[in-house]
Protein backbone atom coordinates (compact mmCIF):
# COMPACT_ATOMS: atom_id res chain seq x y z
CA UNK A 1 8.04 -24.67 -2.87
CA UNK A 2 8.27 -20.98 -2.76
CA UNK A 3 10.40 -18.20 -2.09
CA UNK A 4 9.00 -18.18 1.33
CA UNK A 5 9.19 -21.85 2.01
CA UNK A 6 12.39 -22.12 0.46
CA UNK A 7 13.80 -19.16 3.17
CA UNK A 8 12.37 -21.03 6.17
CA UNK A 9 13.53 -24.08 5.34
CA UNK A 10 17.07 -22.77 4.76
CA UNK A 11 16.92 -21.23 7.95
CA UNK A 12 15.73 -24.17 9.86
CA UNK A 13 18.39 -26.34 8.28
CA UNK A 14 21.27 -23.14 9.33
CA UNK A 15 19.88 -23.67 13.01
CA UNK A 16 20.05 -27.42 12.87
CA UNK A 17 23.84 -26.47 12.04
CA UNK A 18 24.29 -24.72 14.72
CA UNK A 19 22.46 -26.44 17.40
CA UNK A 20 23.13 -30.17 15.95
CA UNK A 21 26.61 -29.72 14.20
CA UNK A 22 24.92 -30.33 10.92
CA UNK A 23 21.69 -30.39 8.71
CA UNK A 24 19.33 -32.95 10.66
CA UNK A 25 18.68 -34.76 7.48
CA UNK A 26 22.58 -35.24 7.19
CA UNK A 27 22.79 -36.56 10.22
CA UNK A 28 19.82 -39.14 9.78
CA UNK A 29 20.75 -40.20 6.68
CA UNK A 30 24.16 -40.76 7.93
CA UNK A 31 22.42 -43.07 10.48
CA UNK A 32 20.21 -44.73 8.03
CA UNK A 33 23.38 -45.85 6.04
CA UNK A 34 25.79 -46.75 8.69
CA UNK A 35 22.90 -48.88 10.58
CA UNK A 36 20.94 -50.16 8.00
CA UNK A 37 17.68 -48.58 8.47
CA UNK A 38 15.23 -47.26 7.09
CA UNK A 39 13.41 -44.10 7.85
CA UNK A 40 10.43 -45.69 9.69
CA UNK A 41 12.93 -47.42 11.92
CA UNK A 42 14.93 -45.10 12.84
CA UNK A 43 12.12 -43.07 13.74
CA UNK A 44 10.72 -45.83 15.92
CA UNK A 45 14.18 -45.85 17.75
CA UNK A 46 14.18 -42.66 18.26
CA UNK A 47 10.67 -42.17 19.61
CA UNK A 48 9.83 -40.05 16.63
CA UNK A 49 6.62 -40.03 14.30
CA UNK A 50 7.71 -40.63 10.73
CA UNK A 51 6.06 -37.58 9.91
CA UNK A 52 7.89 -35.62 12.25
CA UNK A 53 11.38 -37.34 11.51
CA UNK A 54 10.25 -36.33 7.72
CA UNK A 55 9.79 -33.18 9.03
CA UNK A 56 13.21 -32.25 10.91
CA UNK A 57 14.99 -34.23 7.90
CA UNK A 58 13.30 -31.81 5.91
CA UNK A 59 13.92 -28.72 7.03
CA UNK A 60 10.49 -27.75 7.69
CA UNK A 61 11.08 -28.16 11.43
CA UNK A 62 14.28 -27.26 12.89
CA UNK A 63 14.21 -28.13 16.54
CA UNK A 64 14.27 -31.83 18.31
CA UNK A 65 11.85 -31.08 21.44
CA UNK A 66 12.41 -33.72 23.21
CA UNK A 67 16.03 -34.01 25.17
CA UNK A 68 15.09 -37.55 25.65
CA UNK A 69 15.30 -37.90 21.68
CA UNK A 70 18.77 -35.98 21.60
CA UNK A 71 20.10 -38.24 23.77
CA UNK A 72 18.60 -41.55 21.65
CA UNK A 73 20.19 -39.50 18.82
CA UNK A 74 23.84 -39.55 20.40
CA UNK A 75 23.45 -42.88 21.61
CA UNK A 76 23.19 -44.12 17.84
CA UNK A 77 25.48 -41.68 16.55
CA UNK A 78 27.81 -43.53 19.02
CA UNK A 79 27.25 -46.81 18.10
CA UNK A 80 27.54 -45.91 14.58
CA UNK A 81 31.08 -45.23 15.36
CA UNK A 82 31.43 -48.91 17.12
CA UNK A 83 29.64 -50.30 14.04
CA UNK A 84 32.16 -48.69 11.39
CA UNK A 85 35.49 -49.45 13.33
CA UNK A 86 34.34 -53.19 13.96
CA UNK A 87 34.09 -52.74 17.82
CA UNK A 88 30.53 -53.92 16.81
CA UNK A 89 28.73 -56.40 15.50
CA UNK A 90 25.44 -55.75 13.05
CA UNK A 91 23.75 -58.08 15.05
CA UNK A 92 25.04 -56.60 18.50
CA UNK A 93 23.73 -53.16 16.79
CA UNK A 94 20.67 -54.12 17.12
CA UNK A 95 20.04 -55.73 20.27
CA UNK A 96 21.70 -51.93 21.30
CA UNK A 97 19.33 -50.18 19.40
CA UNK A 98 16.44 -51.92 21.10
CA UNK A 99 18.39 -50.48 24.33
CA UNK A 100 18.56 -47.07 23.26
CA UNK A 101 14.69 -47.30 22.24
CA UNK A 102 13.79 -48.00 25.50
CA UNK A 103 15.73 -45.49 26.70
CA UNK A 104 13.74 -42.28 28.86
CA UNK A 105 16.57 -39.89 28.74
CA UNK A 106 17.45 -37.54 31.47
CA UNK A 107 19.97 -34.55 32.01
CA UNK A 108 22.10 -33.83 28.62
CA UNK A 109 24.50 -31.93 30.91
CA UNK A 110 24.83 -35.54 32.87
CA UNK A 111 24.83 -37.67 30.18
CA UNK A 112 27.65 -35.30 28.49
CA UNK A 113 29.30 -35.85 32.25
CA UNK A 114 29.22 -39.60 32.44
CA UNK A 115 30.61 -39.89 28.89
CA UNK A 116 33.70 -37.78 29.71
CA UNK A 117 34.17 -38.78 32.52
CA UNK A 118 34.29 -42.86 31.30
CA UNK A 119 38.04 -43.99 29.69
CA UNK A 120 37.61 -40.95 27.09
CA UNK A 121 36.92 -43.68 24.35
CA UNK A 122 33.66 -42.52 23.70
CA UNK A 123 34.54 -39.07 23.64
CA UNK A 124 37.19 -39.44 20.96
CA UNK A 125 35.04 -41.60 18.91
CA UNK A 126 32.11 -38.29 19.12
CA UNK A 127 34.92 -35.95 18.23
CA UNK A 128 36.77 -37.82 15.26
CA UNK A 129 32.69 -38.42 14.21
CA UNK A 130 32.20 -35.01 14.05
CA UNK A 131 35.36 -34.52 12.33
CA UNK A 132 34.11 -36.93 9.27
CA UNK A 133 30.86 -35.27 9.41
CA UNK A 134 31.59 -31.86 8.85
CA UNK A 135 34.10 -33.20 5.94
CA UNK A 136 31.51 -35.32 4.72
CA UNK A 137 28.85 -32.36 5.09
CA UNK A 138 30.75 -30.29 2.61
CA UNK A 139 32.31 -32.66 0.15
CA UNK A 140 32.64 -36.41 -0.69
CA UNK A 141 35.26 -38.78 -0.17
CA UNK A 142 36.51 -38.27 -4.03
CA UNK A 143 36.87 -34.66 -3.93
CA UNK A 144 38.12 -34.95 -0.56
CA UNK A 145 41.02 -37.02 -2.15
CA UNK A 146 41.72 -35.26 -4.64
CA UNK A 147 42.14 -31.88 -2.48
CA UNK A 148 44.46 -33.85 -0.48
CA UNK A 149 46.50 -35.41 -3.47
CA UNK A 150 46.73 -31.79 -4.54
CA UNK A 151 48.19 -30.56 -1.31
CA UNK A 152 50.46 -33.24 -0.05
CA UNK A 153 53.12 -32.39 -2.42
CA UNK A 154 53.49 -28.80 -0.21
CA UNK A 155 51.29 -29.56 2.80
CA UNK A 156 51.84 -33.16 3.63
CA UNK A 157 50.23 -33.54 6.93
CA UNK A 158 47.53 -31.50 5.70
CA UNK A 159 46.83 -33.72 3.13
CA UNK A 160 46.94 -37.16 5.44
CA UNK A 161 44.39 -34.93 8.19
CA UNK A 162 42.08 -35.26 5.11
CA UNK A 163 42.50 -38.61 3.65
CA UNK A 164 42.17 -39.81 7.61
CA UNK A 165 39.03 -37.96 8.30
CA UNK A 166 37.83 -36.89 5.29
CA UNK A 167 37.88 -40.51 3.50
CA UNK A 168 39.33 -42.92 5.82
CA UNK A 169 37.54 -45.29 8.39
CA UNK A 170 36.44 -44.15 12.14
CA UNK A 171 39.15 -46.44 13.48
CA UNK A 172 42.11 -45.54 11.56
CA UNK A 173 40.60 -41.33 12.58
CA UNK A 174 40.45 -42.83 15.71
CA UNK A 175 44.16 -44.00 16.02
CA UNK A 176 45.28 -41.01 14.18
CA UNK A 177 43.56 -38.55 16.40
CA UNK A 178 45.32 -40.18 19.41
CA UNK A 179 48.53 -40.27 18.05
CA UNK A 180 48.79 -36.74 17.58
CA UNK A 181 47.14 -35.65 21.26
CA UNK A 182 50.17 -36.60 22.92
């Protein structure tokens, strides 16, 4: 790759960031893992080619065209969540994912709506999420332990807001993020 490719790919990935929370390919392979798919499936739930999935993993496209696809995107990103704090089963996971796959999509600004406007689970679950991911995004669970075993002797609650999020499973970020909202 060259100079050239290397800048636009770097860019594309900085405007995934800022349009997606995080690198695309993060994000899918973050999927991949905590679904158990492969890259060929996922695109198929999504209603992606695998070239093009290749492609926005990549870096060598930065933008998901499709809102439809967004939402497919959030929908797993969701039940990744229910899959990791045991709210789901693997096999309920994938009748789901059939769901979201047949999915059309609509009105982000609605979806966004009904979601919020539900119990709030959902909502929590997509904020604590993004919470891990950025964490996740910038350093692993080992280094993220260590920071926080470095800081706890001065900055205790510091130190737990990182083992929780930074290490810990969605359902004890979950519970910990609720306890300290009120």
């Amino acid at each position: 790759m060259d100079a050239a490719q290397q800048e636009a790919t770097a860019r594309a990935r900085e405007l995934q960031r800022s349009w997606y929370g995080e690198p695309l390919g993060a994000l899918f392979r973050r999927l991949i893992d905590d679904l158990g798919l492969n890259q060929a499936r996922l695109a198929s739930v999504l209603g992606l080619s695998a070239p093009m999935l290749s492609q926005l993993m990549s870096g060598q496209r930065a933008k998901i065209g499709n809102p439809a696809v967004v939402q497919r995107v959030q929908a797993l990103q969701d039940l990744a969540g229910q899959v990791a704090d045991g709210s789901v089963s693997a096999a309920e996971a994938t009748d789901r994912m059939e769901e979201i796959k047949k999915t059309a999509g609509g009105s982000v600004l609605n979806n966004t709506a009904q979601q919020t406007s539900s119990t709030g689970a959902t909502t929590v679950r997509r904020v604590v999420r993004e919470i891990q991911s950025l964490l996740r995004s910038v350093s692993d669970a080992g280094d993220i332990i260590d920071a926080a075993n470095t800081l706890a002797p001065a900055h205790p609650e510091l130190a737990e807001f990182l083992r929780v999020y930074g290490a810990g499973r969605t359902a004890d970020a979950v519970a910990h993020y609720e306890a300290h909202q009120s």
